[in-house]
PDB file of N, CA and C in Angstrom:
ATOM      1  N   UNK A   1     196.364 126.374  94.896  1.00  0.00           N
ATOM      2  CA  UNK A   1     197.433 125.724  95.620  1.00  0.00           C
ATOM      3  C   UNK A   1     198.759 126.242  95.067  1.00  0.00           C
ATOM      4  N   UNK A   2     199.543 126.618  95.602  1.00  0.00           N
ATOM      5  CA  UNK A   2     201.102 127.067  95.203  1.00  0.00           C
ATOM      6  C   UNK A   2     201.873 125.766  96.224  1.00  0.00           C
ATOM      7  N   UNK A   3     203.071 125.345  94.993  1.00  0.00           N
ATOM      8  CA  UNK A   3     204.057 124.686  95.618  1.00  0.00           C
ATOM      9  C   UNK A   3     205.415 125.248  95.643  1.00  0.00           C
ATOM     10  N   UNK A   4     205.944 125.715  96.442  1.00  0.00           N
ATOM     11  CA  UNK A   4     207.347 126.121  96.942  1.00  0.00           C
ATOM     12  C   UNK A   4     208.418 125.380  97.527  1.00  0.00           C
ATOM     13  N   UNK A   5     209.303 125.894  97.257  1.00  0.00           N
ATOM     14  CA  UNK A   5     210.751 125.003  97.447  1.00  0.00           C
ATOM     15  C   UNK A   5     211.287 125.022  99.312  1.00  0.00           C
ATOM     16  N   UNK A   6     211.652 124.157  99.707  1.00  0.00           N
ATOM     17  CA  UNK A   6     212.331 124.481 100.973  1.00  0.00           C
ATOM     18  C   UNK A   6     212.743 125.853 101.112  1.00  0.00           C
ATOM     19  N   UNK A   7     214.070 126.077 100.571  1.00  0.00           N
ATOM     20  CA  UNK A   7     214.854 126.890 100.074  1.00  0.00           C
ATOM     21  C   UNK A   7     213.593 128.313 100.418  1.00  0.00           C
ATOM     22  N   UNK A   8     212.840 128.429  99.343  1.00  0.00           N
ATOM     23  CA  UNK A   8     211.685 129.916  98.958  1.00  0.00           C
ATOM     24  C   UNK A   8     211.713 129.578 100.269  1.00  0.00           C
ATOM     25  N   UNK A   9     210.364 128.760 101.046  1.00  0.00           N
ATOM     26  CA  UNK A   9     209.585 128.748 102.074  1.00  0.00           C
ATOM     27  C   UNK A   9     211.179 129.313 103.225  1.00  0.00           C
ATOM     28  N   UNK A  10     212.154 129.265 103.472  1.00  0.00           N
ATOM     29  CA  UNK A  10     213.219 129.473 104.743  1.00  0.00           C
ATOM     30  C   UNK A  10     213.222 131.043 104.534  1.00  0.00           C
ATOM     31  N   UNK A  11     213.145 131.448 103.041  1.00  0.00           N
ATOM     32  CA  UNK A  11     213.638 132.942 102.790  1.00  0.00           C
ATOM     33  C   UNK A  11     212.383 133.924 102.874  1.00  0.00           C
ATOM     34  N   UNK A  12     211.241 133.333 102.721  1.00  0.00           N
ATOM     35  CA  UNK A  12     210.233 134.139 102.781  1.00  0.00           C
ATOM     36  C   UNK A  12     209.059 133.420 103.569  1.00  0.00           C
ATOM     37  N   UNK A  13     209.543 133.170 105.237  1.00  0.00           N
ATOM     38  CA  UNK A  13     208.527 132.626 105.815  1.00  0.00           C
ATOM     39  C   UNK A  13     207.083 133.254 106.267  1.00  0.00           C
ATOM     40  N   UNK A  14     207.633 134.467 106.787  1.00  0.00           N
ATOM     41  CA  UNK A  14     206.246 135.533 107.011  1.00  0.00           C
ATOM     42  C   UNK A  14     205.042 135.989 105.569  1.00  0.00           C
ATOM     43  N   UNK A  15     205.663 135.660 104.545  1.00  0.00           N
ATOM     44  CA  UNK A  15     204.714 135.396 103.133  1.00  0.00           C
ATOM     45  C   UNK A  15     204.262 134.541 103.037  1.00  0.00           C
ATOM     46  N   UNK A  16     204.656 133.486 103.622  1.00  0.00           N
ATOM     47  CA  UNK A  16     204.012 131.881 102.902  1.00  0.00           C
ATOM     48  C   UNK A  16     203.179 132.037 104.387  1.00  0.00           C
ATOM     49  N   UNK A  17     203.336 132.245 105.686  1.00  0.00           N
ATOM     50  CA  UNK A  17     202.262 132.368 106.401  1.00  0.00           C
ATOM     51  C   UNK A  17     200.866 132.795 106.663  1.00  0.00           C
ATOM     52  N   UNK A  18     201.447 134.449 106.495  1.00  0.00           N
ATOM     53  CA  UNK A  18     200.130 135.103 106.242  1.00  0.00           C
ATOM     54  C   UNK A  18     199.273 134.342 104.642  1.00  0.00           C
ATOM     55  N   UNK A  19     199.824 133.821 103.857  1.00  0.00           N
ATOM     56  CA  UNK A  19     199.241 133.613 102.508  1.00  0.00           C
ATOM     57  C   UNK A  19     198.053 131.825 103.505  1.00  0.00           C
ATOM     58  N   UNK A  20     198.698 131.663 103.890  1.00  0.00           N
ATOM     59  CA  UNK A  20     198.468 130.454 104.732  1.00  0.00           C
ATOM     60  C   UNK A  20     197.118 130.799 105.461  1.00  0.00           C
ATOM     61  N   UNK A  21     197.394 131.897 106.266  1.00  0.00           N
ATOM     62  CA  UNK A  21     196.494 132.571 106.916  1.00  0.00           C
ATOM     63  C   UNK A  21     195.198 132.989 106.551  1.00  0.00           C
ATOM     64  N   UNK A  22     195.189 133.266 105.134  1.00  0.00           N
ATOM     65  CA  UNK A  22     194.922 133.379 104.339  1.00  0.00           C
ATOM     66  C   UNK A  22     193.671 132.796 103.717  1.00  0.00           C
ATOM     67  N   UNK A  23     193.538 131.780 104.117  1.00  0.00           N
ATOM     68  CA  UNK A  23     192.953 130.632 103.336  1.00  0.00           C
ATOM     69  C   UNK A  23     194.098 129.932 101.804  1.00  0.00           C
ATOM     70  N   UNK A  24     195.096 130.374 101.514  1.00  0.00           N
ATOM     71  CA  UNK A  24     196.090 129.799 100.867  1.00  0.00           C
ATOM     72  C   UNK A  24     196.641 128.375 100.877  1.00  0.00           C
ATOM     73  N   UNK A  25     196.557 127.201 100.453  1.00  0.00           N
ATOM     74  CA  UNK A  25     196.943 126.087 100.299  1.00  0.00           C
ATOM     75  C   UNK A  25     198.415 126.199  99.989  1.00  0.00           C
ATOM     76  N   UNK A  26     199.171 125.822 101.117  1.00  0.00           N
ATOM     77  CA  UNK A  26     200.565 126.133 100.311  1.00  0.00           C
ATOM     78  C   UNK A  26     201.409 124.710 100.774  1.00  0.00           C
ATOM     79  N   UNK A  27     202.137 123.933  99.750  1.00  0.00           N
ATOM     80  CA  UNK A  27     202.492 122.806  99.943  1.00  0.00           C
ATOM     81  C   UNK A  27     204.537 123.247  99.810  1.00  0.00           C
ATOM     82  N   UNK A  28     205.489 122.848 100.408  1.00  0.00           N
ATOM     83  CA  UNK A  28     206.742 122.949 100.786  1.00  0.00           C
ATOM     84  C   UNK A  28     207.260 121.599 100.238  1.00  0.00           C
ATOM     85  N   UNK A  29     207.490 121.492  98.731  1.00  0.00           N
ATOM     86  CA  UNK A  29     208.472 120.685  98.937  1.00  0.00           C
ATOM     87  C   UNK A  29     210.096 120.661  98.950  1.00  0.00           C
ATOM     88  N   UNK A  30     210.376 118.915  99.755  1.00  0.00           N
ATOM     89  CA  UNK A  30     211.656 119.378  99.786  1.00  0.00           C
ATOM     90  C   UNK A  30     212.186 118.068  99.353  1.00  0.00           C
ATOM     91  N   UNK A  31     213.355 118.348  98.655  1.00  0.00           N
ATOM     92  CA  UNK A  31     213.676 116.808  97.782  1.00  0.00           C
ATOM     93  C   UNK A  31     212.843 116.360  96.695  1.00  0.00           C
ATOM     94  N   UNK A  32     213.033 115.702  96.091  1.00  0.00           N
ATOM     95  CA  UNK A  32     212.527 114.945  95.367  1.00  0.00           C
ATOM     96  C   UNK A  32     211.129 114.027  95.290  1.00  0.00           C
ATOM     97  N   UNK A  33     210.929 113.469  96.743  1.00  0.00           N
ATOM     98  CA  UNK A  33     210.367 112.639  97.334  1.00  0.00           C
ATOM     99  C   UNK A  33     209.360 113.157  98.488  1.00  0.00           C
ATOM    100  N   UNK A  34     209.770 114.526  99.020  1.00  0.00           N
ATOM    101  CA  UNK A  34     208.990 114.760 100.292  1.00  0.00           C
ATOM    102  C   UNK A  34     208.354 116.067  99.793  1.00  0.00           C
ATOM    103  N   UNK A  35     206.936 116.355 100.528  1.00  0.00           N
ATOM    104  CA  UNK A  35     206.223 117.525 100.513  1.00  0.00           C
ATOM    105  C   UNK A  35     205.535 117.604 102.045  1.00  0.00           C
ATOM    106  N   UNK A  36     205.419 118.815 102.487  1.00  0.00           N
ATOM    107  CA  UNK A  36     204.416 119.232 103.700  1.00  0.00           C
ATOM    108  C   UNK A  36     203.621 120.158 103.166  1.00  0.00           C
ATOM    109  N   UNK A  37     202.593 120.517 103.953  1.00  0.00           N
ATOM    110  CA  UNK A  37     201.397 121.155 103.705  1.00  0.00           C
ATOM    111  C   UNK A  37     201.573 121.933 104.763  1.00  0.00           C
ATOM    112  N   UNK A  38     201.177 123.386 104.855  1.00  0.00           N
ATOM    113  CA  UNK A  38     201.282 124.558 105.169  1.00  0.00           C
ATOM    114  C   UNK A  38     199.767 125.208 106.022  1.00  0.00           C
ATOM    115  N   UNK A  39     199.485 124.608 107.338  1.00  0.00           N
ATOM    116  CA  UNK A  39     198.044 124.790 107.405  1.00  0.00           C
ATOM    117  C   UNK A  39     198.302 125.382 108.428  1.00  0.00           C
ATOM    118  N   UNK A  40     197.108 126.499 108.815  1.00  0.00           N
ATOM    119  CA  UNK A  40     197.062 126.529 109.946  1.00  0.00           C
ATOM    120  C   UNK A  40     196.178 126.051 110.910  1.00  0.00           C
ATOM    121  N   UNK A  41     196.429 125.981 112.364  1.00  0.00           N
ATOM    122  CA  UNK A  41     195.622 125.235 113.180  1.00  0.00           C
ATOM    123  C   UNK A  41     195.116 126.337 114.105  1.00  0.00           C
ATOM    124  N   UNK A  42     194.201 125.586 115.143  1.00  0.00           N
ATOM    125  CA  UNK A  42     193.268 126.090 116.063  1.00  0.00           C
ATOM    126  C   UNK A  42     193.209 125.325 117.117  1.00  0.00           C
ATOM    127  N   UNK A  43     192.685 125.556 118.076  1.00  0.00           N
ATOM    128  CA  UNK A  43     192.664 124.459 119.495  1.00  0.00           C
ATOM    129  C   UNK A  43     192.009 123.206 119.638  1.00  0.00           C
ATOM    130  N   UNK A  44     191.148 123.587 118.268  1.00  0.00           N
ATOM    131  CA  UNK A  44     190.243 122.486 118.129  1.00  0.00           C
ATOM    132  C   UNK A  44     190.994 121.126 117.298  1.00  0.00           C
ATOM    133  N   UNK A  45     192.362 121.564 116.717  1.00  0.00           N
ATOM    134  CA  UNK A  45     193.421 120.828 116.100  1.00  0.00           C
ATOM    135  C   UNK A  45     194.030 120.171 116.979  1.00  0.00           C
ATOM    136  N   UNK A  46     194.140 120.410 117.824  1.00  0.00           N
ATOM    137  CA  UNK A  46     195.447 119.719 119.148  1.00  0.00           C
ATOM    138  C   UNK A  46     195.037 119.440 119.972  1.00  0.00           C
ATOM    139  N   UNK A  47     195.552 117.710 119.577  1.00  0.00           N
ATOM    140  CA  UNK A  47     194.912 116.488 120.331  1.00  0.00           C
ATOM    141  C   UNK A  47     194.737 116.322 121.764  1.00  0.00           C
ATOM    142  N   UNK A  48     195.515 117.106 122.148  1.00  0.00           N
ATOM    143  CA  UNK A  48     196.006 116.888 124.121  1.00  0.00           C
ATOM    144  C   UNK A  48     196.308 118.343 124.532  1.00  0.00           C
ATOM    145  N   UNK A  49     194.921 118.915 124.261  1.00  0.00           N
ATOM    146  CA  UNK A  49     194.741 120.158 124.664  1.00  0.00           C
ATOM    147  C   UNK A  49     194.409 119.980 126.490  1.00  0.00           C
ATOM    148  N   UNK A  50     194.009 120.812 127.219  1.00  0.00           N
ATOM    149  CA  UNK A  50     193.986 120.694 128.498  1.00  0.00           C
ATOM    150  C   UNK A  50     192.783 120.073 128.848  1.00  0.00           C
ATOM    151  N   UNK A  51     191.282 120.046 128.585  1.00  0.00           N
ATOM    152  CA  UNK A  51     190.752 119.552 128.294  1.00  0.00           C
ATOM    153  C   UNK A  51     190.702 117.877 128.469  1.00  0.00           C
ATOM    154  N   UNK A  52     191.714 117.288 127.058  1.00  0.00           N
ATOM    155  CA  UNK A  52     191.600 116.379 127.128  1.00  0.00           C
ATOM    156  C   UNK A  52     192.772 115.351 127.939  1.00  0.00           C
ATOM    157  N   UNK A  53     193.816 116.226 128.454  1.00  0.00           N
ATOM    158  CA  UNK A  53     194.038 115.553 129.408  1.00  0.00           C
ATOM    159  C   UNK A  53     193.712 115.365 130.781  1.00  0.00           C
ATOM    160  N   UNK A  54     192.846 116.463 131.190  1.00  0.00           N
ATOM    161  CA  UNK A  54     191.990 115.990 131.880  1.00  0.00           C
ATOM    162  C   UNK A  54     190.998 115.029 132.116  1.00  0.00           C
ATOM    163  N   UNK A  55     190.575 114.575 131.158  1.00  0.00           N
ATOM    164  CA  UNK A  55     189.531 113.440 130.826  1.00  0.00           C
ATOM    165  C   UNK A  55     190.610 112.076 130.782  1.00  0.00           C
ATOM    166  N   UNK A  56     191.728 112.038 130.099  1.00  0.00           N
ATOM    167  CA  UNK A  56     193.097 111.173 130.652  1.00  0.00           C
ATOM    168  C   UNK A  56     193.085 110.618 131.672  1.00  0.00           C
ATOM    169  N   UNK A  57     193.597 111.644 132.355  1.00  0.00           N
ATOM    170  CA  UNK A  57     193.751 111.470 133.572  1.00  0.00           C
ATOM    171  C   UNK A  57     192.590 110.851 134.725  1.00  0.00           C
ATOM    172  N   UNK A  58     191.118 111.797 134.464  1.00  0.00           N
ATOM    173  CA  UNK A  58     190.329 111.118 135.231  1.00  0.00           C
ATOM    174  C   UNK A  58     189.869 109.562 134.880  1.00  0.00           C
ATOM    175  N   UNK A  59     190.068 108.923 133.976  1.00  0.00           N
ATOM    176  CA  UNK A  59     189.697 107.567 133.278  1.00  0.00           C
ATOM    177  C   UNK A  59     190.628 106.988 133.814  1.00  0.00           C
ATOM    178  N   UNK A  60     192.196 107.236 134.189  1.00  0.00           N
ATOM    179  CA  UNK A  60     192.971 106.240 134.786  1.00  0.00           C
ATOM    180  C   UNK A  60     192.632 106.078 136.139  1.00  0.00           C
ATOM    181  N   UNK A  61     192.312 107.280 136.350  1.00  0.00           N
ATOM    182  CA  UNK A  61     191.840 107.386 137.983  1.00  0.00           C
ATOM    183  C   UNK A  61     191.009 106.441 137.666  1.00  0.00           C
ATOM    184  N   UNK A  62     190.011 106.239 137.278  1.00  0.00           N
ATOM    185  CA  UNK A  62     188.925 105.621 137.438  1.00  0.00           C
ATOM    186  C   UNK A  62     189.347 103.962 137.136  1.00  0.00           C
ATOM    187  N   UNK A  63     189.934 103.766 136.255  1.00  0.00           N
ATOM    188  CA  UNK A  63     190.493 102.413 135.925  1.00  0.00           C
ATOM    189  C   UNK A  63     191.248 102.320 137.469  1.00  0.00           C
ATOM    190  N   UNK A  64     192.137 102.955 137.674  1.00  0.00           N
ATOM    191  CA  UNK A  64     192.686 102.615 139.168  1.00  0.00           C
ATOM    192  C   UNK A  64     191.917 101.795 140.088  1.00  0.00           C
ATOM    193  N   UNK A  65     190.552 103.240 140.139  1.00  0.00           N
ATOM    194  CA  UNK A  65     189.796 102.832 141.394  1.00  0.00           C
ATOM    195  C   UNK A  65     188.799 101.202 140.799  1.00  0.00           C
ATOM    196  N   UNK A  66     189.101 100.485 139.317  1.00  0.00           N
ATOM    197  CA  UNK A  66     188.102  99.625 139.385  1.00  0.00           C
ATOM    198  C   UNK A  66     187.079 100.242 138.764  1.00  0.00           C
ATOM    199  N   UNK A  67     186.903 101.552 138.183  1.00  0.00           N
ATOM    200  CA  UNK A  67     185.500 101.969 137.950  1.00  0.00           C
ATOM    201  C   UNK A  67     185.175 101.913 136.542  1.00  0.00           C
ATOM    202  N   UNK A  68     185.514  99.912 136.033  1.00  0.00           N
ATOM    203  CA  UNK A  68     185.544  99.631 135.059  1.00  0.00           C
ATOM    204  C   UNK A  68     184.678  99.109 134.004  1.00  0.00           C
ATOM    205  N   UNK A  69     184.181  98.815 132.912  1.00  0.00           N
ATOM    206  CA  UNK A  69     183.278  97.742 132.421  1.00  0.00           C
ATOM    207  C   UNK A  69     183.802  96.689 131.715  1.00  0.00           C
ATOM    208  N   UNK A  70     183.599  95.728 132.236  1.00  0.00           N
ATOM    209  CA  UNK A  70     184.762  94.472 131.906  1.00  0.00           C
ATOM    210  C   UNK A  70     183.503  93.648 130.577  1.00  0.00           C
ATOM    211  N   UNK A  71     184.018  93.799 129.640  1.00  0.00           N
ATOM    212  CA  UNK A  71     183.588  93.574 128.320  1.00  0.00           C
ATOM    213  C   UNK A  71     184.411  91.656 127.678  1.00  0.00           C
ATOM    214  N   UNK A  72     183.296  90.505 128.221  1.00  0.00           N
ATOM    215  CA  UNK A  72     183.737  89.356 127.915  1.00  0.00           C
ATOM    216  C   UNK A  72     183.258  88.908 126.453  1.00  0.00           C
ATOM    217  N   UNK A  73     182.802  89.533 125.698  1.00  0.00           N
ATOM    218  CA  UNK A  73     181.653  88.798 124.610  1.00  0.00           C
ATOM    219  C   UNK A  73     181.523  89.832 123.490  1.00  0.00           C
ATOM    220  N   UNK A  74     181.162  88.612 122.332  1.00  0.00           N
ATOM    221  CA  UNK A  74     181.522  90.226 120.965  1.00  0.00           C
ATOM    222  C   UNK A  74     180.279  90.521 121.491  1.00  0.00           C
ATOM    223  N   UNK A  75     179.441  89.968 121.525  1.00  0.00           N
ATOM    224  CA  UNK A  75     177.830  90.500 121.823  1.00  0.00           C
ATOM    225  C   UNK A  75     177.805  92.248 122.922  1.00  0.00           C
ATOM    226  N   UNK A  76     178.671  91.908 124.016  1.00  0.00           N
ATOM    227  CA  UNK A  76     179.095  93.161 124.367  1.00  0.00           C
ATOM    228  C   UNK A  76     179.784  93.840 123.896  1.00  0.00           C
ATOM    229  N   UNK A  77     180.740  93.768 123.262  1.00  0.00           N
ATOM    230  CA  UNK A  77     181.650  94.899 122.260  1.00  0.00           C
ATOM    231  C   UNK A  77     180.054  95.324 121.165  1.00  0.00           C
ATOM    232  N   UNK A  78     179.421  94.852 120.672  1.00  0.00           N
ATOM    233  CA  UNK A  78     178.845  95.370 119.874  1.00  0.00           C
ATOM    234  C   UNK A  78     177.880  96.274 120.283  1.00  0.00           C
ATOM    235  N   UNK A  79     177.304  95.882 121.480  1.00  0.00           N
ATOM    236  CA  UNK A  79     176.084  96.771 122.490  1.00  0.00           C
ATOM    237  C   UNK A  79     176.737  97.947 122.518  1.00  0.00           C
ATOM    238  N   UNK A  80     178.710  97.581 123.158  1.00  0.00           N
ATOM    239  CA  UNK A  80     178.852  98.769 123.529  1.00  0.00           C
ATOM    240  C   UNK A  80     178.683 100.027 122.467  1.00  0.00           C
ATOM    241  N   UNK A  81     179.554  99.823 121.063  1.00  0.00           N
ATOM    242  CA  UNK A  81     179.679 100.047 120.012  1.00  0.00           C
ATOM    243  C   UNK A  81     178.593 100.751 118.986  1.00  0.00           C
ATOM    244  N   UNK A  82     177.304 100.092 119.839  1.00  0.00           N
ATOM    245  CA  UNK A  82     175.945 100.426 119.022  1.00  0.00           C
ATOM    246  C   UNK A  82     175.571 100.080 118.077  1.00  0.00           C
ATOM    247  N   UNK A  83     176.644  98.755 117.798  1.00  0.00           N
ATOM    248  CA  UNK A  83     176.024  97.499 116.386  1.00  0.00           C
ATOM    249  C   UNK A  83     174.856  97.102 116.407  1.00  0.00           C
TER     250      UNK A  83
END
């Protein structure tokens, strides 16, 4: 793990990336009090990829149309749940 300063990380961003890229753990702090972590992501990272707003979207549709399961009882929360 390397920790670097705001400051480093602004002046040498294409290093701390590829190092990132890397498999490199690289943490940015800034202040006293704050740190970020330096990761990289994939599609499988991002939450509201196209995908899943599609599935969004069709569930409201479906709540729209009523195409609901109306859940009165813990006994049903738990069925649903698989308690």
């Amino acid at each position: 793990m390397l920790i670097i300063s705001s400051r480093e990380f602004r002046q040498n961003q294409k290093h701390y990336f590829e190092r990132a890229d890397n498999g490199e753990q690289i943490i940015v702090q800034r202040g006293k009090d704050k740190a970020y972590a330096l990761t990289p992501i994939n599609e499988d990272d991002v939450y509201f990829n196209a995908e899943m707003i599609k599935k969004i979207k069709l569930s409201a549709e479906q709540a729209k149309n009523g195409e609901v399961k109306k859940i009165t009882s813990s006994e049903e929360i738990n069925e649903l749940l698989g308690l």
